[in-house]
Protein backbone atom coordinates (compact mmCIF):
# COMPACT_ATOMS: atom_id res chain seq x y z
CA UNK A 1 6.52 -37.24 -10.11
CA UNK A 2 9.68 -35.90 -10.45
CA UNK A 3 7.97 -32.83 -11.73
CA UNK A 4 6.12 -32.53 -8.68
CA UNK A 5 9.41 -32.91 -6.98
CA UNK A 6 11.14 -30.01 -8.83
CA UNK A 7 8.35 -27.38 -7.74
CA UNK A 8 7.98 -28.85 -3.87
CA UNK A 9 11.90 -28.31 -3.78
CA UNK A 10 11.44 -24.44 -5.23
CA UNK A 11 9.29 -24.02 -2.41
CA UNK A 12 11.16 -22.31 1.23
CA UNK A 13 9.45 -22.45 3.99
CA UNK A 14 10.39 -21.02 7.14
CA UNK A 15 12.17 -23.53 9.53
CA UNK A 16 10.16 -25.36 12.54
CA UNK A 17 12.38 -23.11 14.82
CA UNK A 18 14.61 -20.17 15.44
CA UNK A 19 17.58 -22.70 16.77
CA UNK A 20 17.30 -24.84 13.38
CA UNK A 21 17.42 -21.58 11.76
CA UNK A 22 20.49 -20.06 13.58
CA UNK A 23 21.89 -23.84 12.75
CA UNK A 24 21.39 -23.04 8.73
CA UNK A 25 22.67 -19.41 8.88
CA UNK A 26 25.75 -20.58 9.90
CA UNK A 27 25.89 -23.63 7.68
CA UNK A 28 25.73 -20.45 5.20
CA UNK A 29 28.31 -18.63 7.06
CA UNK A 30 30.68 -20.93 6.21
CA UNK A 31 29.60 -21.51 2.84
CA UNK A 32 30.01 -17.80 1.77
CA UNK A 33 32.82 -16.82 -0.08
CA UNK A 34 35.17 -13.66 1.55
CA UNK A 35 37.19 -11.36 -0.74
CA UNK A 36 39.73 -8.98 0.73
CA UNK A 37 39.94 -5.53 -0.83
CA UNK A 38 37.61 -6.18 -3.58
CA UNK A 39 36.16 -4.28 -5.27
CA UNK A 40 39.08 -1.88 -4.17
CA UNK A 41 41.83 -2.27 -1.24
CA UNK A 42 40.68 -2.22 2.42
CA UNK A 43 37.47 -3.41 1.53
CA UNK A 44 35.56 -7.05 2.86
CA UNK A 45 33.38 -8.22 0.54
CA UNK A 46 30.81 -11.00 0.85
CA UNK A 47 30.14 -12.88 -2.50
CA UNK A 48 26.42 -13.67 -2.46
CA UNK A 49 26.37 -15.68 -6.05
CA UNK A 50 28.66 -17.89 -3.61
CA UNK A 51 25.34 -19.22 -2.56
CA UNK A 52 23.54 -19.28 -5.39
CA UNK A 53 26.11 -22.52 -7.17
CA UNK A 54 24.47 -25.57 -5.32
CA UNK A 55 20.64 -26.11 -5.38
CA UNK A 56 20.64 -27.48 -1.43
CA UNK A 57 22.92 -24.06 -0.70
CA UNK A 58 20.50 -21.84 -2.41
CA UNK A 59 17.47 -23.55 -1.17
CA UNK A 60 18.61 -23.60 2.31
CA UNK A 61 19.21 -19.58 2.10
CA UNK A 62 15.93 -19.02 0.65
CA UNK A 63 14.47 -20.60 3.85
CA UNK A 64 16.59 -18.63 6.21
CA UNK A 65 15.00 -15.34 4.03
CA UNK A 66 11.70 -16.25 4.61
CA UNK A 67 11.69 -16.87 7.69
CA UNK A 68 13.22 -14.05 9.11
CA UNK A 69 10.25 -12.34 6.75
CA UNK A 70 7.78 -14.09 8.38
CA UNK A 71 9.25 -13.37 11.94
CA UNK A 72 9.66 -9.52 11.58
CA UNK A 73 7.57 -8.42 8.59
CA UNK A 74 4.40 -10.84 8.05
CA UNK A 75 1.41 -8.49 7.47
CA UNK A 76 3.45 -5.52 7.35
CA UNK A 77 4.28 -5.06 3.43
CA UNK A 78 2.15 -5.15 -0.05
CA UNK A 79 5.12 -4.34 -2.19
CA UNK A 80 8.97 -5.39 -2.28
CA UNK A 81 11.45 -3.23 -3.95
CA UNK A 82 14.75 -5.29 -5.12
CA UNK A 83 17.77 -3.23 -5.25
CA UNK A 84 20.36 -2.84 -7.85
CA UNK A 85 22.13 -5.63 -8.93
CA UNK A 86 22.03 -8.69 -6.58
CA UNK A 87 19.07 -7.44 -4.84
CA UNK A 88 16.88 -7.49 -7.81
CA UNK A 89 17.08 -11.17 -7.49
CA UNK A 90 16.17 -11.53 -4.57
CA UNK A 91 13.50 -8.94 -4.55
CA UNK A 92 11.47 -10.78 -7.23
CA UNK A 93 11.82 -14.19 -5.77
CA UNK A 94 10.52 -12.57 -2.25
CA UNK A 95 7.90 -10.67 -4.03
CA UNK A 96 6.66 -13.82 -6.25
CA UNK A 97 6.68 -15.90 -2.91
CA UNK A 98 4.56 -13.16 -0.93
CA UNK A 99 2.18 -12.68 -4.09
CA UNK A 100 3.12 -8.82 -3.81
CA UNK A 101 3.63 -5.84 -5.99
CA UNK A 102 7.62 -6.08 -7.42
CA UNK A 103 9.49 -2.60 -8.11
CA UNK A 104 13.21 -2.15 -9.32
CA UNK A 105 15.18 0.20 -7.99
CA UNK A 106 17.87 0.83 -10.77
CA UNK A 107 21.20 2.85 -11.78
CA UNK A 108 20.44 6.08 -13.67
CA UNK A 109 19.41 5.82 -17.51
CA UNK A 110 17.77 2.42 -16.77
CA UNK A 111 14.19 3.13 -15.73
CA UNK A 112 11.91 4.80 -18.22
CA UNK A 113 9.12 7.09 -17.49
CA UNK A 114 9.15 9.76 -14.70
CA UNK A 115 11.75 8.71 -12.15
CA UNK A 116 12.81 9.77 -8.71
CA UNK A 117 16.29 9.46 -8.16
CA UNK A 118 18.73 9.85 -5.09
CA UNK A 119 22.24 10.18 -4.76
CA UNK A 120 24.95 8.20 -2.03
CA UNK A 121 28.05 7.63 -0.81
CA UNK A 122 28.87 4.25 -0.43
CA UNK A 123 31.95 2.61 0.61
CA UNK A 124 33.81 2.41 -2.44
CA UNK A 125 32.42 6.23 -3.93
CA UNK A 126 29.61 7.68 -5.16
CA UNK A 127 26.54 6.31 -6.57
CA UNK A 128 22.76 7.47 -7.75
CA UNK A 129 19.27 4.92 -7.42
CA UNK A 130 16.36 5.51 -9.21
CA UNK A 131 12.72 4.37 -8.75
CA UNK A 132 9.75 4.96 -11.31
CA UNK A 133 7.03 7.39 -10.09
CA UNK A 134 3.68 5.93 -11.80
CA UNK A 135 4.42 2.09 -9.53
CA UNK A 136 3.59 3.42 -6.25
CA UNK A 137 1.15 5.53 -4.04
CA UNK A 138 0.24 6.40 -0.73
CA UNK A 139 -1.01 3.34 0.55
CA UNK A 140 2.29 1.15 -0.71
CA UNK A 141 4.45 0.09 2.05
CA UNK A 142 7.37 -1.11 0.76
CA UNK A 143 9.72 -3.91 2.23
CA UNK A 144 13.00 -2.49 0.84
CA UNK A 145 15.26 -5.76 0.28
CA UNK A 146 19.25 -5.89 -0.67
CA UNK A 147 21.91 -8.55 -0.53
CA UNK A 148 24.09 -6.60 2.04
CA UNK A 149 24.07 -3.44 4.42
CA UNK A 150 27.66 -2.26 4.61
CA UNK A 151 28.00 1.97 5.28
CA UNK A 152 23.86 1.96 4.67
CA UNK A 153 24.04 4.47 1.54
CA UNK A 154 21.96 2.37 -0.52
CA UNK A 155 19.51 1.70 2.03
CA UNK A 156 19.54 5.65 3.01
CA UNK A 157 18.51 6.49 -0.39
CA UNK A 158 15.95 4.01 -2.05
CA UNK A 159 14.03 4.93 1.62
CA UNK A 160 14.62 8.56 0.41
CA UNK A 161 12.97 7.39 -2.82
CA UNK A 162 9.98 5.80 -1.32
CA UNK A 163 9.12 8.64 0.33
CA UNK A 164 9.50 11.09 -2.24
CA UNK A 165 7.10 8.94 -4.01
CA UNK A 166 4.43 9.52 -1.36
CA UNK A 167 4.88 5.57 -0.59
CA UNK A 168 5.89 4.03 2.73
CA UNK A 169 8.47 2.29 4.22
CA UNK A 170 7.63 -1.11 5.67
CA UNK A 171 11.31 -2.24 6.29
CA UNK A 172 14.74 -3.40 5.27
CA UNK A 173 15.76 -6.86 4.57
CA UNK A 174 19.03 -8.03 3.75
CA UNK A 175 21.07 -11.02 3.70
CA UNK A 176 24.49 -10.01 5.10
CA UNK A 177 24.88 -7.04 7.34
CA UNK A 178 28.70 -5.71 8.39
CA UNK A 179 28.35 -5.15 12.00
CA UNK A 180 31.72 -3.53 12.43
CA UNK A 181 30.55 -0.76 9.77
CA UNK A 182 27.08 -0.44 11.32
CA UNK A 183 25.52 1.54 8.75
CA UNK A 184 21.69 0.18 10.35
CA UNK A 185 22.02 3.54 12.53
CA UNK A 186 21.85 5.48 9.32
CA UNK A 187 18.67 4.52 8.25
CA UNK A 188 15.94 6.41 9.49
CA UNK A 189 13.46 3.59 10.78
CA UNK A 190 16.35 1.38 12.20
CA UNK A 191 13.93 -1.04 14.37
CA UNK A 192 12.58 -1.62 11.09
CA UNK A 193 15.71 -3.42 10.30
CA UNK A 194 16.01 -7.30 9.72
CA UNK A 195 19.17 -9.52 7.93
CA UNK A 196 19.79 -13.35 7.70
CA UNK A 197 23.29 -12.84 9.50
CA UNK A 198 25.46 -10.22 10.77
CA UNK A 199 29.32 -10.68 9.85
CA UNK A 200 32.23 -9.30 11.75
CA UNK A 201 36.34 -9.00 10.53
CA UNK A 202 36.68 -12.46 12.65
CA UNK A 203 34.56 -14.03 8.95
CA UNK A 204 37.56 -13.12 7.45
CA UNK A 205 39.99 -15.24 9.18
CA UNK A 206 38.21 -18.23 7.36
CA UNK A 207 39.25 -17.41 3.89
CA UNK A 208 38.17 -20.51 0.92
CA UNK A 209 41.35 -21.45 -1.22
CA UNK A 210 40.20 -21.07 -4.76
């Protein structure tokens, strides 16, 4: 029984409603840790593993991901790619859940085989992705999934990537996304663009005493 229990409580499924849902995203708004100039001064940062301590916290976000899946992307996708580091997580759980193809997109030197790479500016310097050649073709349409969308470099290039790779993009999914930065209008499919919550500098104001 308790077995049983264990795997129904692995389980998210999207919420009866989009009011409940709004209800648990900000449950999670106020559950997310805020860091001021981290990693570097004049920088917000939103620490996602602030989710991931309590099993009711990290179920309850796993819900609000799949259902804002099933709302914008249902039918859409046959492969997720997770990006480097926190979205690799979150990439495979979405990828086991939808029973789809799982790719990686890594840091240089990580990957082995042919690669494609890309290089960025993010919002704290420079950066290059990289995605294997041989795990996609023409008729992949990749959901492109990340923890967080601040100046949209990352974004920008693993959609570069896909495409180099003769494979589609399906979408982006991630689970906070800076409004005050907007870096959504970078991308070049922006109505393909979904997130669990948009934060503002107001989040801020609500800092958690550690």
């Amino acid at each position: 029984l308790n077995q049983k229990m264990d795997a129904e409580s692995f389980i998210a499924k999207p919420f009866e409603s989009d009011e409940e849902y709004n209800k648990q995203v900000e449950f999670l708004r106020e559950k997310c840790l805020k860091f001021q100039d981290f990693p570097k001064k004049g920088i917000y940062f939103y620490d996602f593993f602030s989710l991931l301590l309590e099993h009711d916290i990290r179920h309850i976000l796993m819900r609000c991901m799949v259902h804002i899946i099933e709302k914008n992307f249902k039918g859409k996708f046959n492969a997720i790619a997770g990006l480097d580091a926190r979205g690799l997580m979150i990439g495979y759980y979405l990828a086991h859940y939808y029973k789809v193809k799982y790719i990686g997109i890594r840091k240089p030197g990580k990957l082995p085989g042919k690669c494609v790479s890309a290089e960025f500016t993010k919002e704290y310097g420079t950066d290059t992705v990289e995605m294997q050649e041989h795990v996609v073709d023409k008729d992949t349409k990749i959901l492109i999934v990340d923890d967080l969308l601040a100046t949209g470099g990352t974004l920008t290039a693993t959609e570069t990537l896909v495409e180099k790779a003769g494979a589609q993009v399906a979408g982006y999914f991630v689970v906070f996304a800076l409004d005050f930065l907007k870096g959504w209008e970078k991308l070049k499919y922006q109505d393909k663009f979904s997130t669990v919550m948009y934060c503002n500098e107001q989040d801020l104001v609500k800092q958690h005493n550690l």
